[in-house]
PDB file of N, CA and C in Angstrom:
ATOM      1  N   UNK A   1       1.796  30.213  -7.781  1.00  0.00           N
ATOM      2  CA  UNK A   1       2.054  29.056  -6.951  1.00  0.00           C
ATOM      3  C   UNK A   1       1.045  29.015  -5.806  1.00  0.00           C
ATOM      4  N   UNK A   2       0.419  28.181  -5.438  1.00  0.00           N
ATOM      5  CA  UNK A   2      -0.507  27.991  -4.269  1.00  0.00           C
ATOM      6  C   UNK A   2       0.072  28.062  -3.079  1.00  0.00           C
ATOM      7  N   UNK A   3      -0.236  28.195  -1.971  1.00  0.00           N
ATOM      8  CA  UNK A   3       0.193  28.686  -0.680  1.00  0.00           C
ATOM      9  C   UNK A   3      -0.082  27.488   0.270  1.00  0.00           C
ATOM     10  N   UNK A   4       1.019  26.869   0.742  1.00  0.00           N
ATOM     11  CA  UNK A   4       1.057  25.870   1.623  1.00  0.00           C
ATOM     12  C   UNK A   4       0.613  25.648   2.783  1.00  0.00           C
ATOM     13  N   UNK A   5      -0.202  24.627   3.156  1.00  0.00           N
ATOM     14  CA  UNK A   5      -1.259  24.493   3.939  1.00  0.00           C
ATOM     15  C   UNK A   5      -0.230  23.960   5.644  1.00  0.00           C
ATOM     16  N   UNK A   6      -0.315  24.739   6.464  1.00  0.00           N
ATOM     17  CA  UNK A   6       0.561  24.757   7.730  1.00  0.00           C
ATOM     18  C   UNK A   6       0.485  23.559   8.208  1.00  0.00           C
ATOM     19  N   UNK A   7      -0.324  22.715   7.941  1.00  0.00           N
ATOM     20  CA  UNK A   7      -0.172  21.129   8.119  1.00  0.00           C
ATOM     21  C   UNK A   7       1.093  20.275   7.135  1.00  0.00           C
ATOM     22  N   UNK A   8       1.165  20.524   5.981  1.00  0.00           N
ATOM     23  CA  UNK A   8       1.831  20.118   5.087  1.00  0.00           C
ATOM     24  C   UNK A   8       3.204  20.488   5.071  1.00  0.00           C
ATOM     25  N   UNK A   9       3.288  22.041   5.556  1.00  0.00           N
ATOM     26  CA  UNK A   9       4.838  22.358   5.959  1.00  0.00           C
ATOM     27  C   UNK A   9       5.114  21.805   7.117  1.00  0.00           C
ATOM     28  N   UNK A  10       4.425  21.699   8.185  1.00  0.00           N
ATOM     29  CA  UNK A  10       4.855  21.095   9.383  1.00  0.00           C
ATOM     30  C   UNK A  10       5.643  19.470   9.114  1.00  0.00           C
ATOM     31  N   UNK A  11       4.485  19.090   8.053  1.00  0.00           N
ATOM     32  CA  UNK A  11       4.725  17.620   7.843  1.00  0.00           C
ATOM     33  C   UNK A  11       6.327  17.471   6.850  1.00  0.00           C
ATOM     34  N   UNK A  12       6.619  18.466   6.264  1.00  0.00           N
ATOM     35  CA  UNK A  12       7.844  18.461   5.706  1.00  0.00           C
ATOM     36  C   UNK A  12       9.066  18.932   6.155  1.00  0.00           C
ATOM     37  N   UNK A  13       8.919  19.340   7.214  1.00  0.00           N
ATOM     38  CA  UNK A  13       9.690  19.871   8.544  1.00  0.00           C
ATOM     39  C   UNK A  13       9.948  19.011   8.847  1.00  0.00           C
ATOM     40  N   UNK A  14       9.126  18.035   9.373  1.00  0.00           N
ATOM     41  CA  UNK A  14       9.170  16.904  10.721  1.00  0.00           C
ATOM     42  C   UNK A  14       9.920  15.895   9.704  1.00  0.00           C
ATOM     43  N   UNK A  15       9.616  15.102   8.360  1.00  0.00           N
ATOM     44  CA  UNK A  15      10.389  14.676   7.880  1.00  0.00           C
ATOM     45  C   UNK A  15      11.786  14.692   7.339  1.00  0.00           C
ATOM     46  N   UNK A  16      12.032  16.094   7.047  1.00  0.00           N
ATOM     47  CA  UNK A  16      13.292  16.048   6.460  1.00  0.00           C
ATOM     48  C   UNK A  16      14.263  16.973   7.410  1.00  0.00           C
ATOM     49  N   UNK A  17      13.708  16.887   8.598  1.00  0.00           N
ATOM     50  CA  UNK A  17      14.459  17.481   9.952  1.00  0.00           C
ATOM     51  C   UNK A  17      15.622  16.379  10.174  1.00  0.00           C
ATOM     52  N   UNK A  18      15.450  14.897  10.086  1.00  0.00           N
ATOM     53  CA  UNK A  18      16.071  14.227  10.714  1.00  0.00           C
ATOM     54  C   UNK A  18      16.973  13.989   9.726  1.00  0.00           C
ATOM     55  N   UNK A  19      17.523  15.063   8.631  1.00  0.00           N
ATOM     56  CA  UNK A  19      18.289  14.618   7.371  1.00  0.00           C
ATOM     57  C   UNK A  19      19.064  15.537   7.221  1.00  0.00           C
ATOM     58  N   UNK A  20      18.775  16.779   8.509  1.00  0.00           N
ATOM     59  CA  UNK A  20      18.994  18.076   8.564  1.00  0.00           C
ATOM     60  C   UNK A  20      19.892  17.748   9.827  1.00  0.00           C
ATOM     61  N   UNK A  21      19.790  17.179  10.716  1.00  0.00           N
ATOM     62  CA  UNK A  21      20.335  16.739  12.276  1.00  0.00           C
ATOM     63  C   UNK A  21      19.848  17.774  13.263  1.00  0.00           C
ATOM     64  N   UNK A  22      18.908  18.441  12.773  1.00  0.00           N
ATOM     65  CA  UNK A  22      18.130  19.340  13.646  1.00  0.00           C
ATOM     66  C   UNK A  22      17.023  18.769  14.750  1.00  0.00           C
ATOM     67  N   UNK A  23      16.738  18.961  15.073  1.00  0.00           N
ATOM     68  CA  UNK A  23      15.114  18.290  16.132  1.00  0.00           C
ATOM     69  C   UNK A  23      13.983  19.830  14.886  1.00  0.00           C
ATOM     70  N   UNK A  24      12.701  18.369  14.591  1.00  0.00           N
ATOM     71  CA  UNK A  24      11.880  19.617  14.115  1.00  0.00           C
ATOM     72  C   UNK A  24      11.152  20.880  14.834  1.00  0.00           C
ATOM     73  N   UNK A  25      11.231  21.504  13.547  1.00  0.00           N
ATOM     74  CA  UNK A  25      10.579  22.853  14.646  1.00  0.00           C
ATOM     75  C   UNK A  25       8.986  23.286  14.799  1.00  0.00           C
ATOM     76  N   UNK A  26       9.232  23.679  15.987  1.00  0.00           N
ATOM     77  CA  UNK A  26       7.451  24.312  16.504  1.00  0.00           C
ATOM     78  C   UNK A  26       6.613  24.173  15.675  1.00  0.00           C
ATOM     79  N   UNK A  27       5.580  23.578  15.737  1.00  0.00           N
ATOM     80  CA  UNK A  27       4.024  23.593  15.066  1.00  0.00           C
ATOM     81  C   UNK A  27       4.079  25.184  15.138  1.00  0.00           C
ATOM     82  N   UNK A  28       3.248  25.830  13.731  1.00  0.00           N
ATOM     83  CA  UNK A  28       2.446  26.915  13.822  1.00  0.00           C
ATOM     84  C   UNK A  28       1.838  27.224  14.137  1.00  0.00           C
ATOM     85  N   UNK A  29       1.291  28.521  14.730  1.00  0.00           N
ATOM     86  CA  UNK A  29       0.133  28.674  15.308  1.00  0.00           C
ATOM     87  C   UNK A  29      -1.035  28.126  14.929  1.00  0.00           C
ATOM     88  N   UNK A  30      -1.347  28.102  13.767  1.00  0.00           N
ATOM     89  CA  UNK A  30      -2.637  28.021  13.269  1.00  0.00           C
ATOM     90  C   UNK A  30      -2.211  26.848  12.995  1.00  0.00           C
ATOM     91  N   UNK A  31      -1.816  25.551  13.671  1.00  0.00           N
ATOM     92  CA  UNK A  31      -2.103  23.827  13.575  1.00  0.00           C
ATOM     93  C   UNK A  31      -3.500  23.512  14.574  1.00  0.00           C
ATOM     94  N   UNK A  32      -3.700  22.893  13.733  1.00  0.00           N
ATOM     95  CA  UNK A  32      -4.839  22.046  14.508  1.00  0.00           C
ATOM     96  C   UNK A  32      -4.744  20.555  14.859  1.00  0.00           C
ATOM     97  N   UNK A  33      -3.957  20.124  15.652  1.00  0.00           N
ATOM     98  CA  UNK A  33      -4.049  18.361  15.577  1.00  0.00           C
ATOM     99  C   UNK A  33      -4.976  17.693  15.287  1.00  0.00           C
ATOM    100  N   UNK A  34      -6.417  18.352  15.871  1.00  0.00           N
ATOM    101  CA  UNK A  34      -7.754  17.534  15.391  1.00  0.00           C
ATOM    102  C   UNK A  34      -7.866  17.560  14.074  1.00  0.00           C
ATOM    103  N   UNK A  35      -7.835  18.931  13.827  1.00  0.00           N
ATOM    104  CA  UNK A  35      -8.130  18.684  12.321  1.00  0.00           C
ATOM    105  C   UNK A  35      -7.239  17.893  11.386  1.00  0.00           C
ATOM    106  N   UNK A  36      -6.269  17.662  11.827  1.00  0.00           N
ATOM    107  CA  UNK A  36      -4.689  17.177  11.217  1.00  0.00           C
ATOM    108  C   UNK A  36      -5.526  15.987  11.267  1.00  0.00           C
ATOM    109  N   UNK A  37      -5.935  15.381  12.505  1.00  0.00           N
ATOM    110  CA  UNK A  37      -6.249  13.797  12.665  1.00  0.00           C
ATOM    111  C   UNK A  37      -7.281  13.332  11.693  1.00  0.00           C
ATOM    112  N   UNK A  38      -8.265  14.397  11.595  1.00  0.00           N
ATOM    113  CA  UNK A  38      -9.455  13.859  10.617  1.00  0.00           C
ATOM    114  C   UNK A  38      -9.086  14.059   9.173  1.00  0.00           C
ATOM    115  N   UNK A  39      -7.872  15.073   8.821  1.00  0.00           N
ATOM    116  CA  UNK A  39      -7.772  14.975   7.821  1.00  0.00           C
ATOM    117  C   UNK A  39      -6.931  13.176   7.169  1.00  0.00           C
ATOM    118  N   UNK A  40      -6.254  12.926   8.539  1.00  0.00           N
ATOM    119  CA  UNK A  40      -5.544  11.854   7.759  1.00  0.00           C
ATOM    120  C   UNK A  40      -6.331  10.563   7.813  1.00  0.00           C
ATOM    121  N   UNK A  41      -7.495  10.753   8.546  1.00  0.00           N
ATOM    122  CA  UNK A  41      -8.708   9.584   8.660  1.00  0.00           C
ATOM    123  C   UNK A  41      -8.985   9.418   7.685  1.00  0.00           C
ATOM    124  N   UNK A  42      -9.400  10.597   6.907  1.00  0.00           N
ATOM    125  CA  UNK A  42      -9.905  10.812   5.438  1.00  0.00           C
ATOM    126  C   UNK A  42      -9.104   9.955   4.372  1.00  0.00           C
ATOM    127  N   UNK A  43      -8.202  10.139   4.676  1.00  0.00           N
ATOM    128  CA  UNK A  43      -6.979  10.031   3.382  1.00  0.00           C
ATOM    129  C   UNK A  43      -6.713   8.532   3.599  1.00  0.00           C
ATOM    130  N   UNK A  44      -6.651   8.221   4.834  1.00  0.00           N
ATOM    131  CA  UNK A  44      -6.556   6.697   5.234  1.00  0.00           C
ATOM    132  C   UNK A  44      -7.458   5.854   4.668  1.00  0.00           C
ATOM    133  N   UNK A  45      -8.776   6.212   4.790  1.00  0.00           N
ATOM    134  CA  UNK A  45     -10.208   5.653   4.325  1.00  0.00           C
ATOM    135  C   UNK A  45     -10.054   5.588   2.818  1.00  0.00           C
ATOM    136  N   UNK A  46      -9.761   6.545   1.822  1.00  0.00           N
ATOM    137  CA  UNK A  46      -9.149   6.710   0.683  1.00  0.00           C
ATOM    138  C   UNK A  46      -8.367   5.150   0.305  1.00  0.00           C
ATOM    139  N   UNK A  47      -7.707   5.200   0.470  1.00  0.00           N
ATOM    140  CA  UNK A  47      -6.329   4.399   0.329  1.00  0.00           C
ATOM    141  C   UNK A  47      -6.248   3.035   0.443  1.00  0.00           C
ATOM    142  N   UNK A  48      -6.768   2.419   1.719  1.00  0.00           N
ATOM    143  CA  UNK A  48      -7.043   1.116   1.925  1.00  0.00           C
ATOM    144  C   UNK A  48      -7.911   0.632   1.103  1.00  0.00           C
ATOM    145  N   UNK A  49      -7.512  -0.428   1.384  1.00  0.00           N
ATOM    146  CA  UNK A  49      -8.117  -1.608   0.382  1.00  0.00           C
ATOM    147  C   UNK A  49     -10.080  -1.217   0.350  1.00  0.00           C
ATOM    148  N   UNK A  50     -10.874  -1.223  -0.201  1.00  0.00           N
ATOM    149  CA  UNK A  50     -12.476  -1.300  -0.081  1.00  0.00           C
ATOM    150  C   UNK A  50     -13.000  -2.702  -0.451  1.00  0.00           C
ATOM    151  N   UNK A  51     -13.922  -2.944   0.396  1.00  0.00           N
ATOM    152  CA  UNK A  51     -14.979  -4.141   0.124  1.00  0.00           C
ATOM    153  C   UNK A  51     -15.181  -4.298  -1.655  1.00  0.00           C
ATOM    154  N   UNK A  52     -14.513  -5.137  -1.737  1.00  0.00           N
ATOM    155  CA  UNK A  52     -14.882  -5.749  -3.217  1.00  0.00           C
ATOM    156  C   UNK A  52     -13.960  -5.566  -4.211  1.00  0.00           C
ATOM    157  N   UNK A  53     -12.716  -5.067  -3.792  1.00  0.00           N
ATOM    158  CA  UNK A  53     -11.428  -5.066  -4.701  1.00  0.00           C
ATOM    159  C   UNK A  53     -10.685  -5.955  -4.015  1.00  0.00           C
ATOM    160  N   UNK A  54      -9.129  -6.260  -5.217  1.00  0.00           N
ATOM    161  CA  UNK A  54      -8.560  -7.378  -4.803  1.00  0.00           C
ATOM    162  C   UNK A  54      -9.181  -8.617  -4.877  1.00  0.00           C
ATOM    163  N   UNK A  55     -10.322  -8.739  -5.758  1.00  0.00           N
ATOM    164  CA  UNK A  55     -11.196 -10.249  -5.791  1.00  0.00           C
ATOM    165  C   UNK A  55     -10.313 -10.966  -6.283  1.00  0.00           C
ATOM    166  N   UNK A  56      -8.867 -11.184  -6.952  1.00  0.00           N
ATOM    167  CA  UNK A  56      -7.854 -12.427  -7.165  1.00  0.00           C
ATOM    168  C   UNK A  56      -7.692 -13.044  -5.843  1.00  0.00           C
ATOM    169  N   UNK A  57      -7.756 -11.789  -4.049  1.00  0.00           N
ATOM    170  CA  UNK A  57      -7.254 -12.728  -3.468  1.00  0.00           C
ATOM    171  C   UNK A  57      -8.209 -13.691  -2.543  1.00  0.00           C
ATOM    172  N   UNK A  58      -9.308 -13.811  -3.390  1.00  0.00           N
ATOM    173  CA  UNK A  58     -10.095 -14.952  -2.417  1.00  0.00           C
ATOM    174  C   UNK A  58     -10.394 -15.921  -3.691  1.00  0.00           C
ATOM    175  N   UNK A  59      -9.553 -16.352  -4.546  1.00  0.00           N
ATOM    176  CA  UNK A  59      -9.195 -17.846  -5.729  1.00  0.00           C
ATOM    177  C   UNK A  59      -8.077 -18.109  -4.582  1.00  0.00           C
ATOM    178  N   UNK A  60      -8.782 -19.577  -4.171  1.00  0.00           N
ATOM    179  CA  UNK A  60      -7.679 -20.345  -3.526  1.00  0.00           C
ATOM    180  C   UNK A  60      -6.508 -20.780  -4.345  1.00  0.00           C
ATOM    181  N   UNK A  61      -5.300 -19.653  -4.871  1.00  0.00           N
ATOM    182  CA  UNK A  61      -4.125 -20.297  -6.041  1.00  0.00           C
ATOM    183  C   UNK A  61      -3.706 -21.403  -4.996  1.00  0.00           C
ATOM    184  N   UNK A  62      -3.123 -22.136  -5.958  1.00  0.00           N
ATOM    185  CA  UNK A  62      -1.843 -23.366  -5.813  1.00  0.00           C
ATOM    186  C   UNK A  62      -1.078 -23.160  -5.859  1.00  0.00           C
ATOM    187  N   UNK A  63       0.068 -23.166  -5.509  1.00  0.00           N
ATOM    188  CA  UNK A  63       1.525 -22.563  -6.039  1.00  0.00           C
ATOM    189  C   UNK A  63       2.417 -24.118  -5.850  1.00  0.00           C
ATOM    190  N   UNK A  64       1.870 -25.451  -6.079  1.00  0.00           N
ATOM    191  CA  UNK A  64       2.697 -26.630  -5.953  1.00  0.00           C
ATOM    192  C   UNK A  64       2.052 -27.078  -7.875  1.00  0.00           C
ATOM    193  N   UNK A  65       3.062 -26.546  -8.868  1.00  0.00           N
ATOM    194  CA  UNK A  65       2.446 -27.143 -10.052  1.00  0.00           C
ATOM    195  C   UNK A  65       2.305 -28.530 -10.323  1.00  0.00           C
ATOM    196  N   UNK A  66       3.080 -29.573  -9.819  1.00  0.00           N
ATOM    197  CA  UNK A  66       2.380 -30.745  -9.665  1.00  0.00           C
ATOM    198  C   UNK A  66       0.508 -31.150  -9.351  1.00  0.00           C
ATOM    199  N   UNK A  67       0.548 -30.545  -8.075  1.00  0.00           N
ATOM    200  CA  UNK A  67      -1.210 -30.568  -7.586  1.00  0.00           C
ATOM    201  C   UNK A  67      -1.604 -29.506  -8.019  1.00  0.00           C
ATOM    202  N   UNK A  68      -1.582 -28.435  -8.761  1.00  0.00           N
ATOM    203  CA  UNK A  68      -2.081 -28.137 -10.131  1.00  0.00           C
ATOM    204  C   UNK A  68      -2.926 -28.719 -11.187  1.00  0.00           C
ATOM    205  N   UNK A  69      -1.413 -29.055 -11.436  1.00  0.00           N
ATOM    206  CA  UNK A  69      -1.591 -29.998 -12.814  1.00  0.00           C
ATOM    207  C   UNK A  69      -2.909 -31.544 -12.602  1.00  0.00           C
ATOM    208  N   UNK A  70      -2.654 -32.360 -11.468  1.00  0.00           N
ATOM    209  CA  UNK A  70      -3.770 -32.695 -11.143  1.00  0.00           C
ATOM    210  C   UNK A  70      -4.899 -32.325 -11.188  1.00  0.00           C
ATOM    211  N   UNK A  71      -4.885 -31.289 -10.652  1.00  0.00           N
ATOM    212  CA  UNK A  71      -6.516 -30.613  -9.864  1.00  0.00           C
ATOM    213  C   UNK A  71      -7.144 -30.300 -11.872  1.00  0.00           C
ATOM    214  N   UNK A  72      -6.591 -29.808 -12.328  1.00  0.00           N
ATOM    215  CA  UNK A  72      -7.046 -28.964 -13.742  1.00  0.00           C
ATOM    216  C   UNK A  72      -7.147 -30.283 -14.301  1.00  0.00           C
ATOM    217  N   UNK A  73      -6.792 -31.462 -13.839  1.00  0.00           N
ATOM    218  CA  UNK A  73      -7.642 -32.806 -14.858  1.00  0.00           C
ATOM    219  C   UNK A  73      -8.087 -33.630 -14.728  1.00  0.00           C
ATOM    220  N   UNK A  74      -8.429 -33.516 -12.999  1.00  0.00           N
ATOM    221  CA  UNK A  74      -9.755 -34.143 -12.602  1.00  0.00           C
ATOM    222  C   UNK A  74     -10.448 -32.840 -12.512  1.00  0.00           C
ATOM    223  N   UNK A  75     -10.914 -32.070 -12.650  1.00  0.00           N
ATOM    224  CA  UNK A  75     -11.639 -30.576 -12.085  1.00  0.00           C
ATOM    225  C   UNK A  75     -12.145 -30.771 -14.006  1.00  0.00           C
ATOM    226  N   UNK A  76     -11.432 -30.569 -15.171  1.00  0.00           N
ATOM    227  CA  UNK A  76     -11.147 -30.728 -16.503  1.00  0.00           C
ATOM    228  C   UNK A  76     -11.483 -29.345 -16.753  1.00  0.00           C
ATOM    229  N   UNK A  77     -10.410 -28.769 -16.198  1.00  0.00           N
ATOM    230  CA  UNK A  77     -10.516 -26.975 -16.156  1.00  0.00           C
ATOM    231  C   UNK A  77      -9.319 -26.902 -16.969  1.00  0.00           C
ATOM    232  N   UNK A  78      -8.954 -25.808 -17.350  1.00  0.00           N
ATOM    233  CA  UNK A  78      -7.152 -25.740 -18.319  1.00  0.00           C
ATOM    234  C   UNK A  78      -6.580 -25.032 -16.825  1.00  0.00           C
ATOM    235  N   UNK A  79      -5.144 -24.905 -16.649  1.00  0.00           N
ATOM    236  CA  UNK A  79      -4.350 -24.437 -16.035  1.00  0.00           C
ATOM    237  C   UNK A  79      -3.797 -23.195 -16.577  1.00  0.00           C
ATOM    238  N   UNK A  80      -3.781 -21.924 -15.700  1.00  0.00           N
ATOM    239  CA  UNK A  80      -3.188 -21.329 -15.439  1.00  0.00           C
ATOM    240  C   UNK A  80      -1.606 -20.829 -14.959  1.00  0.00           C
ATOM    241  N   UNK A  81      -0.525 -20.840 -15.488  1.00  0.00           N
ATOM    242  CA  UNK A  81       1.101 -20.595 -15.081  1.00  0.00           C
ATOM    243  C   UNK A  81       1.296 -19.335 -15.592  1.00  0.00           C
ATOM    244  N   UNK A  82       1.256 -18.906 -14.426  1.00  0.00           N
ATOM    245  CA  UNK A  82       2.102 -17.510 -14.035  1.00  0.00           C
ATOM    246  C   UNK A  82       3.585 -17.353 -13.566  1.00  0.00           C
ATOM    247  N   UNK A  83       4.552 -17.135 -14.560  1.00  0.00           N
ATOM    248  CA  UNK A  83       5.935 -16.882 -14.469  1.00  0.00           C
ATOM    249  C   UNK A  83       6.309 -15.352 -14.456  1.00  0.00           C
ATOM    250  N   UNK A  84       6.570 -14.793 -13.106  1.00  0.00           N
ATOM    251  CA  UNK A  84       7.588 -13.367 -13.847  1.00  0.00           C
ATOM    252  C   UNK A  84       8.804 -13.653 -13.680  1.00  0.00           C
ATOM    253  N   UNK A  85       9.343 -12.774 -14.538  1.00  0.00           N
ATOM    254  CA  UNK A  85      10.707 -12.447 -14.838  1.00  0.00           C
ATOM    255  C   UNK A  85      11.611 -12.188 -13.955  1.00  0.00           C
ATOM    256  N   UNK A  86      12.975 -13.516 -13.632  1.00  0.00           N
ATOM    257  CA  UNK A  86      13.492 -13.153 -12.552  1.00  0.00           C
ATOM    258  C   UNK A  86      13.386 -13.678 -11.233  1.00  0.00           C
ATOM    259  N   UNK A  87      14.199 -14.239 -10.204  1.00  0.00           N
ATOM    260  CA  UNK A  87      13.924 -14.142  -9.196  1.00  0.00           C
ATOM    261  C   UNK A  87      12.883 -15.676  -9.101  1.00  0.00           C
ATOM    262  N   UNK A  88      13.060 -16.679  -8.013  1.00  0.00           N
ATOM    263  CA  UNK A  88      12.549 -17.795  -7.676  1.00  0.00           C
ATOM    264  C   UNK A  88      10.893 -17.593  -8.256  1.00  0.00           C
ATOM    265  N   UNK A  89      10.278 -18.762  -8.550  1.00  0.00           N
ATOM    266  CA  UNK A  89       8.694 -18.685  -8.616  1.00  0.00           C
ATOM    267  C   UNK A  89       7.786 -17.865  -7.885  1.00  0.00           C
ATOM    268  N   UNK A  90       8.185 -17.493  -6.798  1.00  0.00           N
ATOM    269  CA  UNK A  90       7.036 -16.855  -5.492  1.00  0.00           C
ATOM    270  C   UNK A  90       7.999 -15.624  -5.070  1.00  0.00           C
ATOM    271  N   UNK A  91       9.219 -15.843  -5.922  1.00  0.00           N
ATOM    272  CA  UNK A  91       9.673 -14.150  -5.636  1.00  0.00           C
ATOM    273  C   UNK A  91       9.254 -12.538  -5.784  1.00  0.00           C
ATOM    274  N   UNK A  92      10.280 -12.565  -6.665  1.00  0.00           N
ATOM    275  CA  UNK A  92       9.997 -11.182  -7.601  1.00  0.00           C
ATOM    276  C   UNK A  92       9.554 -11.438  -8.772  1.00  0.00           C
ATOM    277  N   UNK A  93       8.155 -10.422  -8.591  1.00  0.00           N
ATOM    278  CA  UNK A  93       7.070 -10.004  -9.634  1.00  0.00           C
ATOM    279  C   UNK A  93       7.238  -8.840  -9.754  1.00  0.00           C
TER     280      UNK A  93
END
């Protein structure tokens, strides 16, 4: 089994303290907040969105299928209808 990194136990302390009714306990000696901070810079940078993904959300959709249905026959493009399962039109997907 690999040996847990004193950032990671701290971080599982501090979360599941408040499930415990305890207040969490003492950072370890060997914490580093800085390093804690750059590590989660890292992981942050990771994660978020990057320049050039998500390109669906710059297509101006319609969501009125009437002016849709217009636009796709003066434009003389075909239409697109996207239904999920469940739940109003602009609900649950």
């Amino acid at each position: 089994m690999k040996p847990t990194s004193p950032f990671i136990s701290f971080l599982w302390l501090f979360l599941l303290s408040p499930c415990m009714g305890e207040e969490p306990a003492d950072l370890p000696a060997s914490f580093d907040a800085k390093m804690a901070g750059e590590r989660f810079d890292r992981l942050l940078a990771l994660v978020k969105p990057q320049s050039g993904e998500s390109k669906w959300a710059r297509i101006p959709w319609l969501t009125n299928l009437e002016e849709a249905r217009k636009r796709s026959q003066s434009d003389d493009k075909p239409l697109l209808l996207w239904r999920a399962g469940g739940g109003e039109v602009l609900g649950r997907a």
